[in-house]
PDB file of N, CA and C in Angstrom:
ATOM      1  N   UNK A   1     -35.318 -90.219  83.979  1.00  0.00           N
ATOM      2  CA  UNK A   1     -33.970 -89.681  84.038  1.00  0.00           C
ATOM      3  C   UNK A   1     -34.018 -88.345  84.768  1.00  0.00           C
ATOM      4  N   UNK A   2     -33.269 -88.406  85.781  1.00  0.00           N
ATOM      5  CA  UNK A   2     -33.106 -86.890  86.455  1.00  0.00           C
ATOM      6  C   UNK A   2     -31.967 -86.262  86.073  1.00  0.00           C
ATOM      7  N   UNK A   3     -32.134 -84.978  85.717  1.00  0.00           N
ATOM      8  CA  UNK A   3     -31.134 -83.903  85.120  1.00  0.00           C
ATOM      9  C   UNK A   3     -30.174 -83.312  86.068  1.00  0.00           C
ATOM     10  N   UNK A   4     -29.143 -83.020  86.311  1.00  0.00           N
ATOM     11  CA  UNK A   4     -28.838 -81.968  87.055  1.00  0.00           C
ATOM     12  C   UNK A   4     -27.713 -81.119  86.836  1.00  0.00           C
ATOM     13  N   UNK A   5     -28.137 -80.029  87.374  1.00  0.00           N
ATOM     14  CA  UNK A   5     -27.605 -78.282  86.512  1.00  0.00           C
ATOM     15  C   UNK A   5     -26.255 -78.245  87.351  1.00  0.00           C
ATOM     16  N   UNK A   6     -24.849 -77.644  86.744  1.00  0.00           N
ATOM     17  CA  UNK A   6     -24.151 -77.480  87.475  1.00  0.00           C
ATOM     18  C   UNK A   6     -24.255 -75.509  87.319  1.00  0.00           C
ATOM     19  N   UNK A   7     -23.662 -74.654  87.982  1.00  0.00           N
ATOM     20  CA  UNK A   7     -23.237 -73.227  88.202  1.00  0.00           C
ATOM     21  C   UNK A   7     -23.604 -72.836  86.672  1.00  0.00           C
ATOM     22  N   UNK A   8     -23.032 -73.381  85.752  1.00  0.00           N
ATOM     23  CA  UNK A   8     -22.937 -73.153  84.170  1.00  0.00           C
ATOM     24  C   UNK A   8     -24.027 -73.487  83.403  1.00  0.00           C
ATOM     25  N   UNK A   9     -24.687 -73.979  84.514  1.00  0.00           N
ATOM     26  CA  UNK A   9     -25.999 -74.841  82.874  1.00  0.00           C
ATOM     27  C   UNK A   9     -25.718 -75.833  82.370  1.00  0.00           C
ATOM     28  N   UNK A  10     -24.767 -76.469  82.611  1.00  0.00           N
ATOM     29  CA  UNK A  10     -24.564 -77.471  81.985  1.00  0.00           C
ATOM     30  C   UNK A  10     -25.733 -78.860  82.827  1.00  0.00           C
ATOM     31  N   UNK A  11     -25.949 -79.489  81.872  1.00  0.00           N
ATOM     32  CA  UNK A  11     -26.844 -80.812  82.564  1.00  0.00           C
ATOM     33  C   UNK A  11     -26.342 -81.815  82.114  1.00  0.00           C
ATOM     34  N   UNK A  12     -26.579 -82.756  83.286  1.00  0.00           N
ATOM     35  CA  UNK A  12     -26.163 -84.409  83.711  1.00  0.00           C
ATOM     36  C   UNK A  12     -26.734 -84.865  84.116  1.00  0.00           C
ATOM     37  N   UNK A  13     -27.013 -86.015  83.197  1.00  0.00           N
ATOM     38  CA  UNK A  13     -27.826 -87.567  82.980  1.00  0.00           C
ATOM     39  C   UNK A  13     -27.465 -88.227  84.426  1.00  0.00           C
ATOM     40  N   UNK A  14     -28.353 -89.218  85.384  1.00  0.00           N
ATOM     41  CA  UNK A  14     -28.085 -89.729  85.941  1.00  0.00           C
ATOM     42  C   UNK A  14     -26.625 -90.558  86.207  1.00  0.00           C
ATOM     43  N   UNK A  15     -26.469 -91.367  85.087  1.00  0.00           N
ATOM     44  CA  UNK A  15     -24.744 -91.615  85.145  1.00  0.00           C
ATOM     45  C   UNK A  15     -24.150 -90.985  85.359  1.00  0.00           C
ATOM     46  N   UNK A  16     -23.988 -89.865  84.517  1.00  0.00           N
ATOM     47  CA  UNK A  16     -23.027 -88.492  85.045  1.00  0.00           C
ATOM     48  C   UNK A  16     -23.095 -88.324  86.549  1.00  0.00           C
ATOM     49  N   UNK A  17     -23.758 -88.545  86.790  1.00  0.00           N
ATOM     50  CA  UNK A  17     -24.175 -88.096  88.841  1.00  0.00           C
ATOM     51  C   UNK A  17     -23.576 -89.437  89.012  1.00  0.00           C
ATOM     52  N   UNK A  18     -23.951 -90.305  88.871  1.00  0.00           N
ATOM     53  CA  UNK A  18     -23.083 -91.629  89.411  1.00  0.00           C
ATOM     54  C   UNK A  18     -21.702 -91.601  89.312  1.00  0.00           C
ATOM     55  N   UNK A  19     -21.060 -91.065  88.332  1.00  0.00           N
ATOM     56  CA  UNK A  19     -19.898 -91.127  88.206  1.00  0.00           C
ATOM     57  C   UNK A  19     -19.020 -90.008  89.200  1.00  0.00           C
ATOM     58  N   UNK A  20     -19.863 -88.768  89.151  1.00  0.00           N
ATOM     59  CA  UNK A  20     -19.021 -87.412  90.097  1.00  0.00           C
ATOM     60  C   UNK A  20     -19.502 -88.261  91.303  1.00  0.00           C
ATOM     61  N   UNK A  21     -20.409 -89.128  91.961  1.00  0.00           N
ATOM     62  CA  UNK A  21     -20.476 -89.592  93.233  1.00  0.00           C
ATOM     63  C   UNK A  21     -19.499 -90.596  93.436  1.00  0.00           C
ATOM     64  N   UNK A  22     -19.246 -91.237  92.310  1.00  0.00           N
ATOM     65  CA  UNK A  22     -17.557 -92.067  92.756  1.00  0.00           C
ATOM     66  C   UNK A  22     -16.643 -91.761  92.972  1.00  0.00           C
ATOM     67  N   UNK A  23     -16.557 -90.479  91.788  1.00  0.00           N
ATOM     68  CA  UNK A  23     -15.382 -89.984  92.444  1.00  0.00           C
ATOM     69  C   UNK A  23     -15.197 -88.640  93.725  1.00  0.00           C
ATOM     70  N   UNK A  24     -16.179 -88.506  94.051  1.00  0.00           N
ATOM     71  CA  UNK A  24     -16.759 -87.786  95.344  1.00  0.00           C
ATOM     72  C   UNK A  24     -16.284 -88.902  97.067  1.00  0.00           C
ATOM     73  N   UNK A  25     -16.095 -90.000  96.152  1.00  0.00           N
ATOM     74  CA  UNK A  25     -16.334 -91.200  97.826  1.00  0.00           C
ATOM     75  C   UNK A  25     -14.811 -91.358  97.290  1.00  0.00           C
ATOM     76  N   UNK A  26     -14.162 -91.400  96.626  1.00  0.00           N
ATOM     77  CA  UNK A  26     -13.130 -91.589  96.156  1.00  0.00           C
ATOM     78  C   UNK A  26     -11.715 -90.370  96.521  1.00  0.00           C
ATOM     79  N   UNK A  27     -12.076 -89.303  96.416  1.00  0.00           N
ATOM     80  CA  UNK A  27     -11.387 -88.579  96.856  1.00  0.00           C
ATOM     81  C   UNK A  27     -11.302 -87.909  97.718  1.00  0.00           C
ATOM     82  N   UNK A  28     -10.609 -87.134  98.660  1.00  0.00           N
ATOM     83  CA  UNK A  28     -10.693 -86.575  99.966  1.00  0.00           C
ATOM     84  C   UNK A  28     -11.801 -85.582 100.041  1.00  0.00           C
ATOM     85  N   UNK A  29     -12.149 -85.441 101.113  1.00  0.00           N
ATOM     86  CA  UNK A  29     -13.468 -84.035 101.283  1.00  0.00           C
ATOM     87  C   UNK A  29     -13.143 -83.041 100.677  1.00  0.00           C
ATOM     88  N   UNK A  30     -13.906 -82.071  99.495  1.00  0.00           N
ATOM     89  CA  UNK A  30     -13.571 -81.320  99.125  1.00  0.00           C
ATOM     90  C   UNK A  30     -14.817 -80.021  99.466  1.00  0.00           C
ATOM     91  N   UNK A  31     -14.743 -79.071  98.929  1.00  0.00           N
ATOM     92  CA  UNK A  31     -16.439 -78.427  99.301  1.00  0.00           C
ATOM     93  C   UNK A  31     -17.014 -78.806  97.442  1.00  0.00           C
ATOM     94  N   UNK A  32     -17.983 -78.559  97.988  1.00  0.00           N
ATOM     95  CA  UNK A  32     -18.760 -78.761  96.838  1.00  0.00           C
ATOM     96  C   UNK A  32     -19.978 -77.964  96.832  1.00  0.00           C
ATOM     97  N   UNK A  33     -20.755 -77.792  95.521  1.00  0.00           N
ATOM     98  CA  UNK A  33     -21.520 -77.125  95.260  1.00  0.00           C
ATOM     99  C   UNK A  33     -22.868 -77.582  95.690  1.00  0.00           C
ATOM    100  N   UNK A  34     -23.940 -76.758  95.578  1.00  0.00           N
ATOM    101  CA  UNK A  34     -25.288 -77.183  95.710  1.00  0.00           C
ATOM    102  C   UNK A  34     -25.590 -78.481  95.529  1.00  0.00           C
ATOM    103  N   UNK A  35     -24.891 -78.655  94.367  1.00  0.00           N
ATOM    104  CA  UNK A  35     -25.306 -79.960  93.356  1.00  0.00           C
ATOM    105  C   UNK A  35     -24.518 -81.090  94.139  1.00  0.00           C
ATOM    106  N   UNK A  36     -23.666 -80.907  94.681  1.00  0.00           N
ATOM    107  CA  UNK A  36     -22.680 -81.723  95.301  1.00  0.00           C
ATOM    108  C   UNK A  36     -21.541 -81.988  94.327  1.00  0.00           C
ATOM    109  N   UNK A  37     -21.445 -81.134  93.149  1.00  0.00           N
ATOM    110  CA  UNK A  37     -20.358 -81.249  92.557  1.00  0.00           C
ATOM    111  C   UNK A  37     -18.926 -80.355  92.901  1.00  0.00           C
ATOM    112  N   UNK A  38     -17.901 -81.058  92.907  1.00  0.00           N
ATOM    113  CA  UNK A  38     -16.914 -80.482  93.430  1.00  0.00           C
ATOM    114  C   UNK A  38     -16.222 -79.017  92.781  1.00  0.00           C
ATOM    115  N   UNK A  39     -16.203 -78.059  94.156  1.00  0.00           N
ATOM    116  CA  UNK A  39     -15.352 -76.874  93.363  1.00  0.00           C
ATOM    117  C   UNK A  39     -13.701 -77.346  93.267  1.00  0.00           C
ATOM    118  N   UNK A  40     -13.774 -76.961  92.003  1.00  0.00           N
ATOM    119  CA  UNK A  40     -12.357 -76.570  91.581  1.00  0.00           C
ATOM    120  C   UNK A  40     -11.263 -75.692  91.770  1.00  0.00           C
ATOM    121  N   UNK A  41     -10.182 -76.122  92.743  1.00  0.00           N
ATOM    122  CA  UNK A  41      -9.366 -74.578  93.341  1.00  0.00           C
ATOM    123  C   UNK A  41      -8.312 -75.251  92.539  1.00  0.00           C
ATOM    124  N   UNK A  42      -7.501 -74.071  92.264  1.00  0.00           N
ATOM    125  CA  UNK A  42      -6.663 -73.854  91.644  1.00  0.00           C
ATOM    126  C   UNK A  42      -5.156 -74.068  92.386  1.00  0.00           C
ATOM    127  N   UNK A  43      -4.423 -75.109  92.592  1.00  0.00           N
ATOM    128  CA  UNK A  43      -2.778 -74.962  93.534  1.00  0.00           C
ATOM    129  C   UNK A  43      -1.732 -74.373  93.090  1.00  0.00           C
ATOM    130  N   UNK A  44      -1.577 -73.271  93.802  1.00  0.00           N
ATOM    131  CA  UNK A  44      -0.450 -72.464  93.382  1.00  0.00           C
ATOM    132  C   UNK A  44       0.442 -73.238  93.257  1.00  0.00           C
ATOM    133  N   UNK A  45       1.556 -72.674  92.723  1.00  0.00           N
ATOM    134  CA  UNK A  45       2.902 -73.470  92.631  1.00  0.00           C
ATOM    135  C   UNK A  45       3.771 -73.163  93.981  1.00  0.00           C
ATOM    136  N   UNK A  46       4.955 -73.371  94.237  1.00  0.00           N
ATOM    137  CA  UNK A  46       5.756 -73.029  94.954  1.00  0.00           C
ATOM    138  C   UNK A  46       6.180 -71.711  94.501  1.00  0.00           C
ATOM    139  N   UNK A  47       6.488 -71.688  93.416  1.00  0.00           N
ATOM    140  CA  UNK A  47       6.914 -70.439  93.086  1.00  0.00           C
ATOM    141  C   UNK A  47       6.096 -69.415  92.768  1.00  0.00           C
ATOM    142  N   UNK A  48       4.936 -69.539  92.996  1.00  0.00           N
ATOM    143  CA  UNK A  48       3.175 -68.312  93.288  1.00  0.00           C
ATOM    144  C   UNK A  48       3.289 -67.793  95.156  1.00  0.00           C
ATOM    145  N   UNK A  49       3.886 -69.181  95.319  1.00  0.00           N
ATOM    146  CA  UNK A  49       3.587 -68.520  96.890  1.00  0.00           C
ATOM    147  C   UNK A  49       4.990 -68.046  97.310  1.00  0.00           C
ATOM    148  N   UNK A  50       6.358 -68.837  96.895  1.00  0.00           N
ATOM    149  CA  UNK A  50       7.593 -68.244  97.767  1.00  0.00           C
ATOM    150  C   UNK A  50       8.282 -67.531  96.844  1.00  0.00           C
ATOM    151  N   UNK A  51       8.095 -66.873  95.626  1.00  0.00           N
ATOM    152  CA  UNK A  51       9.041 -66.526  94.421  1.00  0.00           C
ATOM    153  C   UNK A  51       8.742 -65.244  94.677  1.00  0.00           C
ATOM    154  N   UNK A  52       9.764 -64.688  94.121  1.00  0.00           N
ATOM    155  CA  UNK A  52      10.008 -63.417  94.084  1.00  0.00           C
ATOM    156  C   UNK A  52       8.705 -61.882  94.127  1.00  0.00           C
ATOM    157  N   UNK A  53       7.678 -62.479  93.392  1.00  0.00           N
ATOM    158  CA  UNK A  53       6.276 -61.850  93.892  1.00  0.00           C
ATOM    159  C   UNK A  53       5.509 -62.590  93.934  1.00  0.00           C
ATOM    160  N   UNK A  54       5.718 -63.679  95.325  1.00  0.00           N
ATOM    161  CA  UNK A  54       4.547 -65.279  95.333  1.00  0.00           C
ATOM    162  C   UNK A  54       3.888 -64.146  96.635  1.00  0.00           C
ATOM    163  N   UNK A  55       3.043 -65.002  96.925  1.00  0.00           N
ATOM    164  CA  UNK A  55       1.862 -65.094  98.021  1.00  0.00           C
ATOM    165  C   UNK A  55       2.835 -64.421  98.907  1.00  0.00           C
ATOM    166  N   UNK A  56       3.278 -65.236  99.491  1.00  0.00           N
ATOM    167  CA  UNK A  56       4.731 -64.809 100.634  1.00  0.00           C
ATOM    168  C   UNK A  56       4.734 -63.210 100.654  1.00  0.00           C
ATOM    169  N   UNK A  57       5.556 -62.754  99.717  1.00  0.00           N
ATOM    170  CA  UNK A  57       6.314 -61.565  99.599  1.00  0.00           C
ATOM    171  C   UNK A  57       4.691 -60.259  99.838  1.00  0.00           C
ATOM    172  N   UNK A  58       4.120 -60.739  99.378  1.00  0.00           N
ATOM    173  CA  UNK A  58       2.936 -59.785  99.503  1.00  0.00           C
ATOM    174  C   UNK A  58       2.275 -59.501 100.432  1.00  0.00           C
ATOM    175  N   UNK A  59       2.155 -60.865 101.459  1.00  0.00           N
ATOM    176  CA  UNK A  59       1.586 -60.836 102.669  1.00  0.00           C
ATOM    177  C   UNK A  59       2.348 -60.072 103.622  1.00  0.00           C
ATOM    178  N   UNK A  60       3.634 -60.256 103.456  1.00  0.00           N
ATOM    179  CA  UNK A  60       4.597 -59.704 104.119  1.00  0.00           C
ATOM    180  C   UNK A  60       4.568 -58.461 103.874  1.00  0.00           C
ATOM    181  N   UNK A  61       4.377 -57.726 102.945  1.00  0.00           N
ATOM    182  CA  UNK A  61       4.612 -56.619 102.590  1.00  0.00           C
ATOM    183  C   UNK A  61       3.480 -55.655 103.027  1.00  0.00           C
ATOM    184  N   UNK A  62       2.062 -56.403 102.850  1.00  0.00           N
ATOM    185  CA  UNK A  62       1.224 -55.758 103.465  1.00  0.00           C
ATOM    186  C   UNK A  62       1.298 -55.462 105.153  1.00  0.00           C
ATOM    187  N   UNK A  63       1.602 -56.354 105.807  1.00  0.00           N
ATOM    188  CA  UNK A  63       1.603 -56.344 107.646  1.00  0.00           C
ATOM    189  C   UNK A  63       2.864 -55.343 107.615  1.00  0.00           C
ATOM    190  N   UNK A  64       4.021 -55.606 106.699  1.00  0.00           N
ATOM    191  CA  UNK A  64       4.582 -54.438 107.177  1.00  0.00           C
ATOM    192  C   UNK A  64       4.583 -53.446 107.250  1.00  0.00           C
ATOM    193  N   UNK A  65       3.698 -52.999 106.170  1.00  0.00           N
ATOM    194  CA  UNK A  65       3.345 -51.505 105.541  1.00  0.00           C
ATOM    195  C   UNK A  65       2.517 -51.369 106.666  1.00  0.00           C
ATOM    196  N   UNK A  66       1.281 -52.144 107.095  1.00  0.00           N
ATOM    197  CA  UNK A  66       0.444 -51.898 108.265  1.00  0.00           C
ATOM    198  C   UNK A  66       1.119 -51.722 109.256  1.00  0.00           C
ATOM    199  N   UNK A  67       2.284 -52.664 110.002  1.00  0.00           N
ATOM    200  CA  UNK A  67       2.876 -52.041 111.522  1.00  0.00           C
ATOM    201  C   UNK A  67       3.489 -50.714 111.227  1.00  0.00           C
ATOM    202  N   UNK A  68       4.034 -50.127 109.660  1.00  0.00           N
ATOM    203  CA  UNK A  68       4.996 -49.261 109.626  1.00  0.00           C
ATOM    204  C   UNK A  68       3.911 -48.016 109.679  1.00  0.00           C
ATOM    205  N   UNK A  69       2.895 -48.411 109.963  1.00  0.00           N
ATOM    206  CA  UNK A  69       1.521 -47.055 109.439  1.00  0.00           C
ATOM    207  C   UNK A  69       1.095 -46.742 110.965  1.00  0.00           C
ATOM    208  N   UNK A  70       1.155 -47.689 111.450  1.00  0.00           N
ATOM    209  CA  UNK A  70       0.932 -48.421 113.010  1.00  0.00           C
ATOM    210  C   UNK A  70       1.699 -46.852 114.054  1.00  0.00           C
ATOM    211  N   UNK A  71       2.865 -47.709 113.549  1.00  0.00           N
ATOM    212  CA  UNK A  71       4.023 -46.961 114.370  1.00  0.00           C
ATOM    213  C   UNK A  71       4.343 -45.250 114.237  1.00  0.00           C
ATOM    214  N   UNK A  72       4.189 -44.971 112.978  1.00  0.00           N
ATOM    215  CA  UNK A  72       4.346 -43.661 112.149  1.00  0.00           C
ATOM    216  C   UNK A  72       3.609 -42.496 113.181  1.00  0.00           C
ATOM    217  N   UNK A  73       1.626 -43.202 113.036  1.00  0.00           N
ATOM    218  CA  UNK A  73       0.523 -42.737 113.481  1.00  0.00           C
ATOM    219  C   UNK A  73       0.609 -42.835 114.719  1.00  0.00           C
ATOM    220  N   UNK A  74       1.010 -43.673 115.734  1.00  0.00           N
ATOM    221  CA  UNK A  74       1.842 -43.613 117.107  1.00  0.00           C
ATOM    222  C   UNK A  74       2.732 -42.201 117.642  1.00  0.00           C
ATOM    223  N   UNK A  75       3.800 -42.212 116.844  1.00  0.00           N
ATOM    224  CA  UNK A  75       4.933 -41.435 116.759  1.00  0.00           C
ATOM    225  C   UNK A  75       4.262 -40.526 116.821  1.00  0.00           C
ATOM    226  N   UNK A  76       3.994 -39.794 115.480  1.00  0.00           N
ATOM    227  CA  UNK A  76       3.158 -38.370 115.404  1.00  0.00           C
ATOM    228  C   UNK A  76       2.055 -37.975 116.342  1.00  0.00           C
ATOM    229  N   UNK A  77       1.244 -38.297 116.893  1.00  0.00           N
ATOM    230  CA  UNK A  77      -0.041 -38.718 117.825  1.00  0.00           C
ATOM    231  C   UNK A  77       1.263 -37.858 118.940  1.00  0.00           C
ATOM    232  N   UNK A  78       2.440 -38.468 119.587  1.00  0.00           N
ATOM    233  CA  UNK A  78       2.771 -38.570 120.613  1.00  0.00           C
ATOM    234  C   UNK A  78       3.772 -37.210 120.236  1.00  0.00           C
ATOM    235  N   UNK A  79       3.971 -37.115 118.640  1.00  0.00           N
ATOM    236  CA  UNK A  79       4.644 -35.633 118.866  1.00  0.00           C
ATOM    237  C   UNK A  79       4.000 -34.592 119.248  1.00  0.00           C
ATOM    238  N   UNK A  80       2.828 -34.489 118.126  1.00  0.00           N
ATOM    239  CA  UNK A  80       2.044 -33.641 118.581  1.00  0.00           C
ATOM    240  C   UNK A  80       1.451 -33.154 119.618  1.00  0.00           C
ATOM    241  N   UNK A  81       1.001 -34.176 120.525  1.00  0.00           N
ATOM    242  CA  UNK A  81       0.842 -33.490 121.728  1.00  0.00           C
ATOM    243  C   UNK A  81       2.059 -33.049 122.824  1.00  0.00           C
ATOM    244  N   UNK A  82       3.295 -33.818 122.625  1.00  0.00           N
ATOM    245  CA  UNK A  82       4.458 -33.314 122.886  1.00  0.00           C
ATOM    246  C   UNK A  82       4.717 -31.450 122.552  1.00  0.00           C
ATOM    247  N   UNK A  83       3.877 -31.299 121.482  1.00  0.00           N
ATOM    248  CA  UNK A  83       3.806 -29.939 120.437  1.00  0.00           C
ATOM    249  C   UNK A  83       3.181 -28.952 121.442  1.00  0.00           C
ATOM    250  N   UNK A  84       2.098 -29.350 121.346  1.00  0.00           N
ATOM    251  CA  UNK A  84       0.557 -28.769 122.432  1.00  0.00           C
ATOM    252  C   UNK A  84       1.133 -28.325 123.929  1.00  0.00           C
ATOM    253  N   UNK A  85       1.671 -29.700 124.514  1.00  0.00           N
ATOM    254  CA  UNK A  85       2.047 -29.340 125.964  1.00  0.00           C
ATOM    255  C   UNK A  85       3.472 -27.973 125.901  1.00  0.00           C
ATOM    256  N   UNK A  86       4.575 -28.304 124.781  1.00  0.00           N
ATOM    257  CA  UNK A  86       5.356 -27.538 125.310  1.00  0.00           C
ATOM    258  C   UNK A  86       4.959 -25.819 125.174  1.00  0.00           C
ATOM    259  N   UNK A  87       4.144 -25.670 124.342  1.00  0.00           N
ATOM    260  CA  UNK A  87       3.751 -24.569 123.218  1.00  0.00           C
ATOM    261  C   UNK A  87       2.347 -23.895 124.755  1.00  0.00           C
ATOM    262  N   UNK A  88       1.890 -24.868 125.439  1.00  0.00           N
ATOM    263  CA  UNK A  88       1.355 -24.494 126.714  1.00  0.00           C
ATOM    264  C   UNK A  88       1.969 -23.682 127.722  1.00  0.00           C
ATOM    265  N   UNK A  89       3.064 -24.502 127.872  1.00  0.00           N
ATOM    266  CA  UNK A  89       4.224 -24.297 128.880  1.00  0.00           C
ATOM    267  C   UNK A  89       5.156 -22.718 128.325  1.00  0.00           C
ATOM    268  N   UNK A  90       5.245 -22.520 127.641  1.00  0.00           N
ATOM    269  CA  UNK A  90       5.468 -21.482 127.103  1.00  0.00           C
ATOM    270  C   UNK A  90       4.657 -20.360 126.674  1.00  0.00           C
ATOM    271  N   UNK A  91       3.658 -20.585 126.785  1.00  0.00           N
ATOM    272  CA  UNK A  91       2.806 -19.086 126.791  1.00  0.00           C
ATOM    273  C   UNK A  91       1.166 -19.809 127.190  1.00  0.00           C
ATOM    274  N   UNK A  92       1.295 -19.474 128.548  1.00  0.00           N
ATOM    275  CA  UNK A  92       0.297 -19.905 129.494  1.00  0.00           C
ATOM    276  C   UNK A  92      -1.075 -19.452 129.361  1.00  0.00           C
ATOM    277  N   UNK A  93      -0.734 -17.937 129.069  1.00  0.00           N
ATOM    278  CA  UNK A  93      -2.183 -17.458 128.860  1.00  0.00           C
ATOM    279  C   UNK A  93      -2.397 -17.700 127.910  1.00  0.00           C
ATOM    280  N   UNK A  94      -2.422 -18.206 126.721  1.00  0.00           N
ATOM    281  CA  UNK A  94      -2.980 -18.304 125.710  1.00  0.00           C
ATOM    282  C   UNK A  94      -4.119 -19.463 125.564  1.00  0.00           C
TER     283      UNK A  94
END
C-alpha cells in the first residue's frame, strides 16, 4: 500500500488516490498540488466582486487613487519649476 501526504498530513490509501484520480480525469484542469491533489479556490460571489465593496469597487479605487497621485506629482513637478524659473527671472543675480 502506498501512502500519500497531502499539505496537512493527512494520508491516503491507494484507493483514496484512485478515487481523487477520477475525479481529476473527470473534471476540468485545475492546478494541483505536488501530490496531484487539487487546490481548492474559493468563487466569489457576484456580490464579492460587483457589490458595494466587491472586488470591482476596490480595484477601481486603487488605479484611481494611483492616476490621481500620477497627476498631482505631475502638476507640482511642473509648478515648481514654473517657481524656480520665474523667481530666476526676477532676480538674476542670485
Amino acid at each position: 500500500m502506498i501512502n500519500i501526504a497531502n499539505n496537512e498530513g493527512d494520508h491516503y490509501d491507494n484507493s483514496t488516490q484512485d478515487q481523487l484520480e477520477n475525479q481529476q480525469h473527470s473534471q476540468p484542469a485545475h492546478r494541483r498540488t505536488a501530490a496531484g491533489l487539487p487546490i481548492r479556490v474559493a468563487h466569489p460571489t457576484p456580490e464579492q466582486i460587483l457589490g458595494e465593496d466587491g472586488l470591482l469597487k476596490q480595484l477601481s479605487k486603487g488605479l484611481i487613487e494611483r492616476a490621481l497621485q500620477g497627476e498631482l506629482s505631475h502638476y507640482l513637478e511642473q509648478t515648481s519649476s514654473e517657481v524656480r524659473e520665474a523667481e530666476e527671472e526676477a532676480n538674476p543675480m542670485a
